[in-house]
N, C-alpha and C. Protein backbone atom coordinates (compact mmCIF):
# COMPACT_ATOMS: atom_id res chain seq x y z
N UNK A 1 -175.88 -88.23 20.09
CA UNK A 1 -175.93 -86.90 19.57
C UNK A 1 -174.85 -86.75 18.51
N UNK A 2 -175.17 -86.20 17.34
CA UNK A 2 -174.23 -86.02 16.11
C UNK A 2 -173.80 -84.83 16.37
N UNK A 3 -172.32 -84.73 16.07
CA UNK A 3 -171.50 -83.13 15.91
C UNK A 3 -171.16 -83.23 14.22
N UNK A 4 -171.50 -82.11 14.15
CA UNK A 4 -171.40 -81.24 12.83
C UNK A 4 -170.17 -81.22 12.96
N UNK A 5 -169.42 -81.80 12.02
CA UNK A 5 -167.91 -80.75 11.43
C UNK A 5 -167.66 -79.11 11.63
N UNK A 6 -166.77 -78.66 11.85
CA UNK A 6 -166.26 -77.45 12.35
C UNK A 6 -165.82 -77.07 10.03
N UNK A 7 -166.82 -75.88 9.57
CA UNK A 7 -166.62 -75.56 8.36
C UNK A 7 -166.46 -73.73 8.21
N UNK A 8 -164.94 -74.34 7.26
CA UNK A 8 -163.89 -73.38 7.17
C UNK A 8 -164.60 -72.91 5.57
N UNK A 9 -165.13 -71.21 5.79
CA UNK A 9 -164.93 -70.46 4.64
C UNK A 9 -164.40 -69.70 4.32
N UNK A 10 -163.81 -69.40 3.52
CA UNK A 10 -163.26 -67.75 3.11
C UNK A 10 -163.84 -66.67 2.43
N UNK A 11 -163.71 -65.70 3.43
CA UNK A 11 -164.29 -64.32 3.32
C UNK A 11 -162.89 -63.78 2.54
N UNK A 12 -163.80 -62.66 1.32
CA UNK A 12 -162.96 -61.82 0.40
C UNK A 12 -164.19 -60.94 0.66
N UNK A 13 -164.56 -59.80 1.18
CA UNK A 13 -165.43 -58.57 0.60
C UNK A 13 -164.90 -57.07 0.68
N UNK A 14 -165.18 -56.41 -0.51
CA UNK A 14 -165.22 -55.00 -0.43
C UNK A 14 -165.50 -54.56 0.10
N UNK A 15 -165.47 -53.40 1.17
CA UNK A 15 -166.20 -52.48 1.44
C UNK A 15 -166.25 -50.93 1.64
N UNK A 16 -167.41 -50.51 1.45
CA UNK A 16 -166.98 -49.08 1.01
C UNK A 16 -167.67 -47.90 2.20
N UNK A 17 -166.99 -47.34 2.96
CA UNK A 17 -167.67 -46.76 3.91
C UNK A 17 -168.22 -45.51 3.74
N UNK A 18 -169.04 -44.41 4.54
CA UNK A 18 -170.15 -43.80 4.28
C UNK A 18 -169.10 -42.72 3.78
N UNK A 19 -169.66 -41.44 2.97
CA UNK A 19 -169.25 -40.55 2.23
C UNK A 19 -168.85 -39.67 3.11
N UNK A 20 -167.91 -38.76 2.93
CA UNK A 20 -167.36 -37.83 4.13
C UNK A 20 -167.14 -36.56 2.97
N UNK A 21 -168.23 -35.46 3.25
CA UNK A 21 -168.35 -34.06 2.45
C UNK A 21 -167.63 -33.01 3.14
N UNK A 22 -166.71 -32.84 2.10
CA UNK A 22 -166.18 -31.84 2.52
C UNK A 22 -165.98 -30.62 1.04
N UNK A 23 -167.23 -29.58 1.95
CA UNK A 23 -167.74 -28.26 0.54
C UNK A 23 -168.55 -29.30 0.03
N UNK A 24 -167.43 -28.89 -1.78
CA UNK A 24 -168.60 -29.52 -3.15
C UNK A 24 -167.65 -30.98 -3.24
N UNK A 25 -167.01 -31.23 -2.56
CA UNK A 25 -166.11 -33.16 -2.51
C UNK A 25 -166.60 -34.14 -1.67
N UNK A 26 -166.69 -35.14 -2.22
CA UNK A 26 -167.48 -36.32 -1.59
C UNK A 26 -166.27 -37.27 -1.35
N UNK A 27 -165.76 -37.64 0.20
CA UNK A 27 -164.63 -38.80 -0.08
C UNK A 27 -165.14 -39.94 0.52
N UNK A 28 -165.09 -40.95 -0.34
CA UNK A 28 -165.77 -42.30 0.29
C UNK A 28 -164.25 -43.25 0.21
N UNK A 29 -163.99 -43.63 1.57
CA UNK A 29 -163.19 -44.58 2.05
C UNK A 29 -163.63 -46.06 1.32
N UNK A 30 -162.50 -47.26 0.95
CA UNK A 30 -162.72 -48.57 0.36
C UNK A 30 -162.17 -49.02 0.87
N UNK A 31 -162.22 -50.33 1.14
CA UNK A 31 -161.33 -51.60 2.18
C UNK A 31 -161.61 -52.99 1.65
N UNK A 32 -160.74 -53.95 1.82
CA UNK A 32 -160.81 -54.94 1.71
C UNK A 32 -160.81 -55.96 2.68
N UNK A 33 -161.86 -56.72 3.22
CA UNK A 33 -161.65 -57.39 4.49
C UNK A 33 -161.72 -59.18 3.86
N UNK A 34 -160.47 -59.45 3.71
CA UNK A 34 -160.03 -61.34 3.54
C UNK A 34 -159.96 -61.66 5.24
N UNK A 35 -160.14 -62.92 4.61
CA UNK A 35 -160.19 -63.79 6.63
C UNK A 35 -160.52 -65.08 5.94
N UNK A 36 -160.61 -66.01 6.93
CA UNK A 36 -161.19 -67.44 6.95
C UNK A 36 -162.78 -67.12 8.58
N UNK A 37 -163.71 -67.74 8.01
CA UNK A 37 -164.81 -67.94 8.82
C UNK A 37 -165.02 -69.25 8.97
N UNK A 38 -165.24 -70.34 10.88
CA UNK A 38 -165.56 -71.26 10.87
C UNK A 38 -166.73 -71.39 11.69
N UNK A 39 -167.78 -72.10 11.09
CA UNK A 39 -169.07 -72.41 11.89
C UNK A 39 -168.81 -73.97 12.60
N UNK A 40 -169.34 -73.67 13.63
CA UNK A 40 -169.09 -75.42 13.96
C UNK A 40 -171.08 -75.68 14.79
N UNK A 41 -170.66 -77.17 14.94
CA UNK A 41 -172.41 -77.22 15.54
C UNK A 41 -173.39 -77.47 14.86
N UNK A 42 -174.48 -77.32 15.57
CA UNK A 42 -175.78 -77.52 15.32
C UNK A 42 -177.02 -77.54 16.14
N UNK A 43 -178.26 -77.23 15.53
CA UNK A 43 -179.23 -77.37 16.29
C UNK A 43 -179.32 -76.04 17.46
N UNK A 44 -179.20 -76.70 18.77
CA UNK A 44 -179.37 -75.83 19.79
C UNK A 44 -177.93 -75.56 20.09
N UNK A 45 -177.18 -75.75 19.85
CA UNK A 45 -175.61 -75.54 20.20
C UNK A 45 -175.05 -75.76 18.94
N UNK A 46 -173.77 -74.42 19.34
CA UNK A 46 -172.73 -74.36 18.32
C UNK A 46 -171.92 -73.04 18.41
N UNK A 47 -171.23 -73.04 17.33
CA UNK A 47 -170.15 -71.94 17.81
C UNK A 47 -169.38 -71.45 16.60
N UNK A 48 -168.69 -70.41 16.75
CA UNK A 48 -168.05 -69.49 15.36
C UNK A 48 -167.04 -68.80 15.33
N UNK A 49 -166.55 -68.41 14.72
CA UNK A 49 -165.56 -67.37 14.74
C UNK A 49 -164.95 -67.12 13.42
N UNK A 50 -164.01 -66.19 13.26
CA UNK A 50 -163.55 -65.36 12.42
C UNK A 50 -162.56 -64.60 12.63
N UNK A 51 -161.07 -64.89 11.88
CA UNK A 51 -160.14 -64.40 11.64
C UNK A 51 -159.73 -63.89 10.69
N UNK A 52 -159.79 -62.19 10.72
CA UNK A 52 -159.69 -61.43 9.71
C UNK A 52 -158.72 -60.18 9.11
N UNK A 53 -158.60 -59.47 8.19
CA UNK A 53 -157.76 -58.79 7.97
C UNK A 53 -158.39 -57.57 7.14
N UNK A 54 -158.27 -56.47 7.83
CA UNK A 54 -159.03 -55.27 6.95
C UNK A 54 -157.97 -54.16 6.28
N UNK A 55 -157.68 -54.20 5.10
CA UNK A 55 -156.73 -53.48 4.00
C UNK A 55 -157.16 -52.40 3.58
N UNK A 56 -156.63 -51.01 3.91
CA UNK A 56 -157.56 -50.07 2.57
C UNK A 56 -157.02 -50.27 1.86
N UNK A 57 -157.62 -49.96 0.22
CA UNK A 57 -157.73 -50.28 -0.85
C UNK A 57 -157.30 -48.86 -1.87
N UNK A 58 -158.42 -47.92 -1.28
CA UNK A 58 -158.75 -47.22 -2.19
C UNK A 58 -159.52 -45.93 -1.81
N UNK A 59 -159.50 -44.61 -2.16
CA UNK A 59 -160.46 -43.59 -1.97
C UNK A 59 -160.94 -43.31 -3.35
N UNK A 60 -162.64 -43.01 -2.56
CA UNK A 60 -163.25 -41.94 -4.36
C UNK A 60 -163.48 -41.11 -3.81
N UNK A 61 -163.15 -40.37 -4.59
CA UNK A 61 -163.41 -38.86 -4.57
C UNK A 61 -164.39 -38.64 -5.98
N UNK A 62 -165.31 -37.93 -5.31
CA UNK A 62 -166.42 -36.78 -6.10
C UNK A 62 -166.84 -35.35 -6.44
N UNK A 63 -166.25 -34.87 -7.08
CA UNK A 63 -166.14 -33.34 -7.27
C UNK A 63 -166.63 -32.83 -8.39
N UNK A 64 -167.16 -31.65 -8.84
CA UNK A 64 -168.04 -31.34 -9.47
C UNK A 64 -168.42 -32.10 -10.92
N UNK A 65 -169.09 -33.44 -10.04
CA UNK A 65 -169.45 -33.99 -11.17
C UNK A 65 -168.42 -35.27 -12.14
N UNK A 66 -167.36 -35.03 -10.83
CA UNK A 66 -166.39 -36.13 -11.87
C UNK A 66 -166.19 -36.63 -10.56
N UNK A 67 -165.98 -38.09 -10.80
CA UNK A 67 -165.41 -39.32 -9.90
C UNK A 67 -164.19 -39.60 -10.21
N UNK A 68 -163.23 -40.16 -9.19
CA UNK A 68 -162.07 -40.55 -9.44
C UNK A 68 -161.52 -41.16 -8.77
N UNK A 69 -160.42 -41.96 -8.39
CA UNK A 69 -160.40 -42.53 -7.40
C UNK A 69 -158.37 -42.74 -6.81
N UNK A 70 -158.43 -42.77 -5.90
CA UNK A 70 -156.50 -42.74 -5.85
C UNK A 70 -156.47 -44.31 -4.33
N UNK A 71 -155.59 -44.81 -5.52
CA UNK A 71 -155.43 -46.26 -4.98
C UNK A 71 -154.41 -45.54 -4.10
N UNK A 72 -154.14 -46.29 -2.93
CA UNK A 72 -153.57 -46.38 -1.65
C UNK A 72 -152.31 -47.92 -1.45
N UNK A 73 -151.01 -46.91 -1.11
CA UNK A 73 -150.27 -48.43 -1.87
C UNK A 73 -150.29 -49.19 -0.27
N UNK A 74 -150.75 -50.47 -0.44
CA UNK A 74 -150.92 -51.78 -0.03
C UNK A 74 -149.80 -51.95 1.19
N UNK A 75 -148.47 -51.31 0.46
CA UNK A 75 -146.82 -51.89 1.14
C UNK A 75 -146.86 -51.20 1.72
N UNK A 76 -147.62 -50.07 2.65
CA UNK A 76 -147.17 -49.43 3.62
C UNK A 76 -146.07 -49.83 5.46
N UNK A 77 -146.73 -50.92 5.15
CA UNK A 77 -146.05 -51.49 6.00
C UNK A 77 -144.88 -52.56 6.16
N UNK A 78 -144.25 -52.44 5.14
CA UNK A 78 -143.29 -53.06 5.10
C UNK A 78 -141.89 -52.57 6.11
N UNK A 79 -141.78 -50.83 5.92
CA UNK A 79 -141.23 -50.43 6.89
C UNK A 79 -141.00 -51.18 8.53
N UNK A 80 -142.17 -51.44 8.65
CA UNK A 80 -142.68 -51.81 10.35
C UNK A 80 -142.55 -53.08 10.51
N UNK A 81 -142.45 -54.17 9.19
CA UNK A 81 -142.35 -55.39 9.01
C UNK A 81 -140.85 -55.85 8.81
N UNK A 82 -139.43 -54.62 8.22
CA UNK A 82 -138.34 -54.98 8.34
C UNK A 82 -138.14 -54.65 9.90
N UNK A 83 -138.50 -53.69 10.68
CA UNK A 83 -138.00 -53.71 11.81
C UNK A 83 -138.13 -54.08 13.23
N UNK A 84 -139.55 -54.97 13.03
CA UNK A 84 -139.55 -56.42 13.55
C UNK A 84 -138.85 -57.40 13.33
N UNK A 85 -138.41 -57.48 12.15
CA UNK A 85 -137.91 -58.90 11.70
C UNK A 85 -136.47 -58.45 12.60
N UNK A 86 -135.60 -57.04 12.26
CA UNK A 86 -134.37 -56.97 13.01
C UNK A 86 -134.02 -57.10 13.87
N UNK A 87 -135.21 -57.19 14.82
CA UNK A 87 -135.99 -57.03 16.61
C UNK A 87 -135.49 -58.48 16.62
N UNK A 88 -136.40 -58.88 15.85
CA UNK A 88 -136.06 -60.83 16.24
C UNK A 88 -134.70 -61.25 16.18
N UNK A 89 -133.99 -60.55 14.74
CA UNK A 89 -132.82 -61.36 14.53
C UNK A 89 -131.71 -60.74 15.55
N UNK A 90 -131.84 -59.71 16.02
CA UNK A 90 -131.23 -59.26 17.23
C UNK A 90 -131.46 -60.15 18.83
N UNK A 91 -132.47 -60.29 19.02
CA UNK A 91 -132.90 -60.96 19.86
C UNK A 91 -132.28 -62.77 19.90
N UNK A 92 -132.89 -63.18 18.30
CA UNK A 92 -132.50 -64.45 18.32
C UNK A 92 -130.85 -64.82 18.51
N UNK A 93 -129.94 -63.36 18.15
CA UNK A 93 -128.44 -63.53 18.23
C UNK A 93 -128.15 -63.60 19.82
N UNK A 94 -128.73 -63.03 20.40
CA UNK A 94 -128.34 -62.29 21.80
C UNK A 94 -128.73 -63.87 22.54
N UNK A 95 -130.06 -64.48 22.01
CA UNK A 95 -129.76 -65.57 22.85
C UNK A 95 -128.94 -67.37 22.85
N UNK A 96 -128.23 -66.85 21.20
CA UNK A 96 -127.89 -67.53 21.60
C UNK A 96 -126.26 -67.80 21.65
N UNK A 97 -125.40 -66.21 21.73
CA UNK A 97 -124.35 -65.71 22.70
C UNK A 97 -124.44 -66.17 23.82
N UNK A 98 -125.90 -65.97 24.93
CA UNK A 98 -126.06 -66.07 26.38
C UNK A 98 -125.73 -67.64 26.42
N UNK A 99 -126.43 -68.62 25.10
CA UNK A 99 -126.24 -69.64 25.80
C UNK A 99 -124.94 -70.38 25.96
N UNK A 100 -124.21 -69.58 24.41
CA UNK A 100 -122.41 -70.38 24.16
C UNK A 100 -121.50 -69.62 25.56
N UNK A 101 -121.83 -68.26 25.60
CA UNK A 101 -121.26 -68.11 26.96
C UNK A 101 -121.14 -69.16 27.88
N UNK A 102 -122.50 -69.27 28.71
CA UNK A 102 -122.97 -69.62 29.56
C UNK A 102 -122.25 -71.30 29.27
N UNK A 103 -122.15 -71.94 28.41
CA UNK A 103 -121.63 -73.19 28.18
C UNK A 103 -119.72 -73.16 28.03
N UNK A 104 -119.44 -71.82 27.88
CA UNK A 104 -117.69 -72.09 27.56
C UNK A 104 -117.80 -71.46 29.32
N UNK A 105 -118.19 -71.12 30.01
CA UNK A 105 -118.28 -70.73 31.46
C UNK A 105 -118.27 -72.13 31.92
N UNK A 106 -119.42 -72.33 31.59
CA UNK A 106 -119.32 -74.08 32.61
C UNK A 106 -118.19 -75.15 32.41
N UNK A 107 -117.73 -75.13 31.17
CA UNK A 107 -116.38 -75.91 30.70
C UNK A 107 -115.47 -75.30 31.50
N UNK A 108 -114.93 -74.10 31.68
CA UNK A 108 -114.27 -73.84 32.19
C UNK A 108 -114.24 -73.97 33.60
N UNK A 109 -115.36 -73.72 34.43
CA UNK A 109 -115.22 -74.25 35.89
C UNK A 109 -115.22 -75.62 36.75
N UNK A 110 -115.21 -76.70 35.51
CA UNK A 110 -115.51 -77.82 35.90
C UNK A 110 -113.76 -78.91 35.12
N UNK A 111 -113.37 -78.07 34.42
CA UNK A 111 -111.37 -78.05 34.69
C UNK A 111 -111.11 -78.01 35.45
N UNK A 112 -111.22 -76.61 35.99
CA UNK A 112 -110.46 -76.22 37.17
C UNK A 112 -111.07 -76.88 38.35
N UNK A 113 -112.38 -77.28 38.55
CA UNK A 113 -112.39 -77.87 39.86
C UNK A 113 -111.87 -79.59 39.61
């Protein structure tokens, strides 16, 4: 029995979700969903998956007759991304205090005994 290679594509698509009226304004939500998609298999067996990432992009707005659109900035999360990183570097300090402790402790009790 032959196995198919496990094949890696990349997904880039737009997408633009359904219109949301509010009065005489039309707001249609935009997104960007990048990922990698892998098919593997064949025949009667096989298997898939998909790891992805969905970005808004963008709103249009429609109002009497004029379109327009207000980009949405991207970096919103950078905020949430420095204060993880501080999480870690806090974390990564703390352990490894516990371990120089924990090692000038053991030097020291093995002097004295």
């Amino acid at each position: 029995m032959a196995k198919d290679k496990s094949r890696w594509e990349d997904v880039d698509r737009r997408l633009e979700g359904d219109p949301i009226v509010v009065g005489d304004r039309s707001i249609r939500p935009v997104g960007r969903l990048t990922g990698k998609r892998v098919a593997a298999g064949g025949g009667a067996s096989g298997g898939g998956g998909l790891v992805a990432r969905l970005q808004p992009e963008e709103v249009v707005v429609s109002e009497s007759g004029e379109t327009y659109s207000i980009a949405l900035n991207a970096q919103r999360n950078e905020p949430a991304r420095a204060i993880v990183m501080a999480g870690a570097a806090v974390s990564i300090a703390c352990l490894i205090t516990m371990f120089l402790s924990r090692l000038i402790v053991q030097r020291i009790f093995n002097r004295a005994v």
